[in-house]
Each structure stands twice: as C-alpha cells, then as structure tokens.
Protein backbone atom coordinates (compact mmCIF):
# COMPACT_ATOMS: atom_id res chain seq x y z
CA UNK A 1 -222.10 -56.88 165.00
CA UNK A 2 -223.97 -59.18 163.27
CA UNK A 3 -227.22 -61.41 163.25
CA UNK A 4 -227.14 -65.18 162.19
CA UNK A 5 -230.19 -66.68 161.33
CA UNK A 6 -230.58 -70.56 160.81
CA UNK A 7 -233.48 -71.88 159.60
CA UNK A 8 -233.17 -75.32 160.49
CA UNK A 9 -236.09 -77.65 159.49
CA UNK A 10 -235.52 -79.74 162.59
CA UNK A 11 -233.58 -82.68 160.67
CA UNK A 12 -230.17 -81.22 160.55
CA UNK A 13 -230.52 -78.84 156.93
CA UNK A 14 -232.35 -75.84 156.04
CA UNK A 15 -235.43 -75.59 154.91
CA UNK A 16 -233.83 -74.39 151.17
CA UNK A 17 -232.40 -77.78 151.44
CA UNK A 18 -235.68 -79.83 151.82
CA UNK A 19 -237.83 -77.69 149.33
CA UNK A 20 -236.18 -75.87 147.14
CA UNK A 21 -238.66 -74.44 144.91
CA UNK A 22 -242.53 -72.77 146.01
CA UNK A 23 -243.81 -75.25 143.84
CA UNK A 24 -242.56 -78.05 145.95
CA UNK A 25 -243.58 -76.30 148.89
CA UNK A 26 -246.90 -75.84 148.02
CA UNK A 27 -246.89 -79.29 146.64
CA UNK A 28 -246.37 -80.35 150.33
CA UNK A 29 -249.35 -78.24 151.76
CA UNK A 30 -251.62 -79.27 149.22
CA UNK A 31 -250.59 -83.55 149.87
CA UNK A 32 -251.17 -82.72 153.94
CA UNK A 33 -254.42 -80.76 152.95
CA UNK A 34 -256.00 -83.34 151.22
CA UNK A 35 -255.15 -85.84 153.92
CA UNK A 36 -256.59 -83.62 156.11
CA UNK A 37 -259.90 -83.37 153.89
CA UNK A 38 -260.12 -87.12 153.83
CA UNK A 39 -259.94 -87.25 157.46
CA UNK A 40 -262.46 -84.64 158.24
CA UNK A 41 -265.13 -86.38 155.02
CA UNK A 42 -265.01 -89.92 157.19
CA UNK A 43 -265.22 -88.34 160.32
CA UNK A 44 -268.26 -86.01 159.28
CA UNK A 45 -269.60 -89.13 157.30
CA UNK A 46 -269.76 -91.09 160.85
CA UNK A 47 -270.77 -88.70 162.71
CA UNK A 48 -273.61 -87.84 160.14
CA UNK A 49 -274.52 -91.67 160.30
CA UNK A 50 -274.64 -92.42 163.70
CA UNK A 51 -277.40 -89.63 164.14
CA UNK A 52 -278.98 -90.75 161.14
CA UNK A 53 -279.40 -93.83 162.98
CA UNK A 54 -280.70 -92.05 165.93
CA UNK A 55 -283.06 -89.99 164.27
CA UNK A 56 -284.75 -92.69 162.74
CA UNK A 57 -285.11 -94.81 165.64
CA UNK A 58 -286.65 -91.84 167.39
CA UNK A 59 -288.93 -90.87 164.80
CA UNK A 60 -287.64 -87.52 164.58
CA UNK A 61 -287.83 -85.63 160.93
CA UNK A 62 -286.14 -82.88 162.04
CA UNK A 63 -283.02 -85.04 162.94
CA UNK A 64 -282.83 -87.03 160.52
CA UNK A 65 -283.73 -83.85 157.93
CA UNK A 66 -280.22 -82.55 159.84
CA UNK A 67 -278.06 -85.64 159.59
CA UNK A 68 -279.09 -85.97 155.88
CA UNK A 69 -277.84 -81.73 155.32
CA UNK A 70 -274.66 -83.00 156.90
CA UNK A 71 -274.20 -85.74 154.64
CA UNK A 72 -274.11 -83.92 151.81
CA UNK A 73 -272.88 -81.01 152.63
CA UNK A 74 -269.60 -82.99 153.59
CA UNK A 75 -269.94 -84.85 150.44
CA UNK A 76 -269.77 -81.34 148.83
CA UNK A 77 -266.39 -80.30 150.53
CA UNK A 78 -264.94 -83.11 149.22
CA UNK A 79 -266.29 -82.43 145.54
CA UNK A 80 -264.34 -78.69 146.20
CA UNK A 81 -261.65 -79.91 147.04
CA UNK A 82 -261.08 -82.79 144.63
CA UNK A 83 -262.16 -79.78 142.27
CA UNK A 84 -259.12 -77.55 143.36
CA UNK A 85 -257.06 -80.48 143.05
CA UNK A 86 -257.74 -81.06 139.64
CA UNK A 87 -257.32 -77.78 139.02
CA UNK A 88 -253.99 -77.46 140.30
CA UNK A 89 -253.03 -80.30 138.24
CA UNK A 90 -254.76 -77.98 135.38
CA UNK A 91 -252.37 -75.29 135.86
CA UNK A 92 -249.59 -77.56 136.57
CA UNK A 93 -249.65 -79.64 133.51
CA UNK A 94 -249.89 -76.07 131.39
CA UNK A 95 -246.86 -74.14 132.97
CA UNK A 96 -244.56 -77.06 133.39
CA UNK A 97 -244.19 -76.53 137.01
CA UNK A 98 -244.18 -79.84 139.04
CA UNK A 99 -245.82 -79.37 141.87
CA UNK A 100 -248.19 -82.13 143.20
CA UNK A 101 -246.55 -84.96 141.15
CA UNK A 102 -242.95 -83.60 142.19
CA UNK A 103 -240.83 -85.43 144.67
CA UNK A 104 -237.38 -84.20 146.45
C-alpha cells in the first residue's frame, strides 16, 4: 500500500519544476512583498491625506496632529522595507546566490 503525493502548482508541473532552488522561492515572496508594501504606502498615503484635508478644514489639531503620525509612520515602513531589500541584495551579491535578480 502506498501513498502518492503530487504537488501540483496548479499549471500542470510541480512546484520543483517552477522553483527549483529556496533562493528562487524566496526571491518570489520577497517581489510579491514589496508589491504588497507599495500598495499598502499609497493606500495609507491617501488615506492619511484625505483626513489631513479634513482636519484642517475643521480646525482640529488633534486630527491633523494624527494624519501627520500616519504619514510618516507609513513613510517609515517603506524606508524598512526598502532597507531589507537592500539588504538582501547585500547578502546576495556576497554569497553568489541569485535570488531577487534571478529569473526561471
């Protein structure tokens, strides 16, 4: 009796077959992480503006105080993670392993 395991990535191989190496792999999570990141910095950059905007029309300081924390506090997360990306390039560049630069 035996147990067969496939595991298919959903476009007829295995997942060996589409990334063969970690480095690749985390290659890919690291490309759909920073899309992700870029994503969340516009939407938290609207977001922060619009009740910018709203504060100020109001007259609130407390609001706008708050919008202005949010503003750079997003702009921070992005300075992290542009940080860890040039970090990873760092460590890629010394060990030889392609890993954001790679393609399959």
């Amino acid at each position: 009796m035996a147990i067969s395991i496939d595991p298919s990535n959903g476009m007829g191989g295995t997942i060996g077959e589409s990334v063969p190496t970690f480095g690749l792999l985390m290659g890919k999570i690291i490309n759909i992480a920073g899309v992700f990141a870029g994503i969340v910095l516009v939407s938290m950059l609207i977001i922060a503006g619009f009740n910018m905007m709203s504060a100020a029309g109001s007259g609130d300081a407390k609001k706008t105080q708050a919008a202005e924390k949010m503003i750079l506090d997003a702009l921070i997360g992005f300075l992290i993670i542009v940080a860890v990306y040039l970090i990873i390039q760092l460590i890629s560049a010394i060990t030889g392993v392609p890993i954001l630069n790679a393609t399959i």
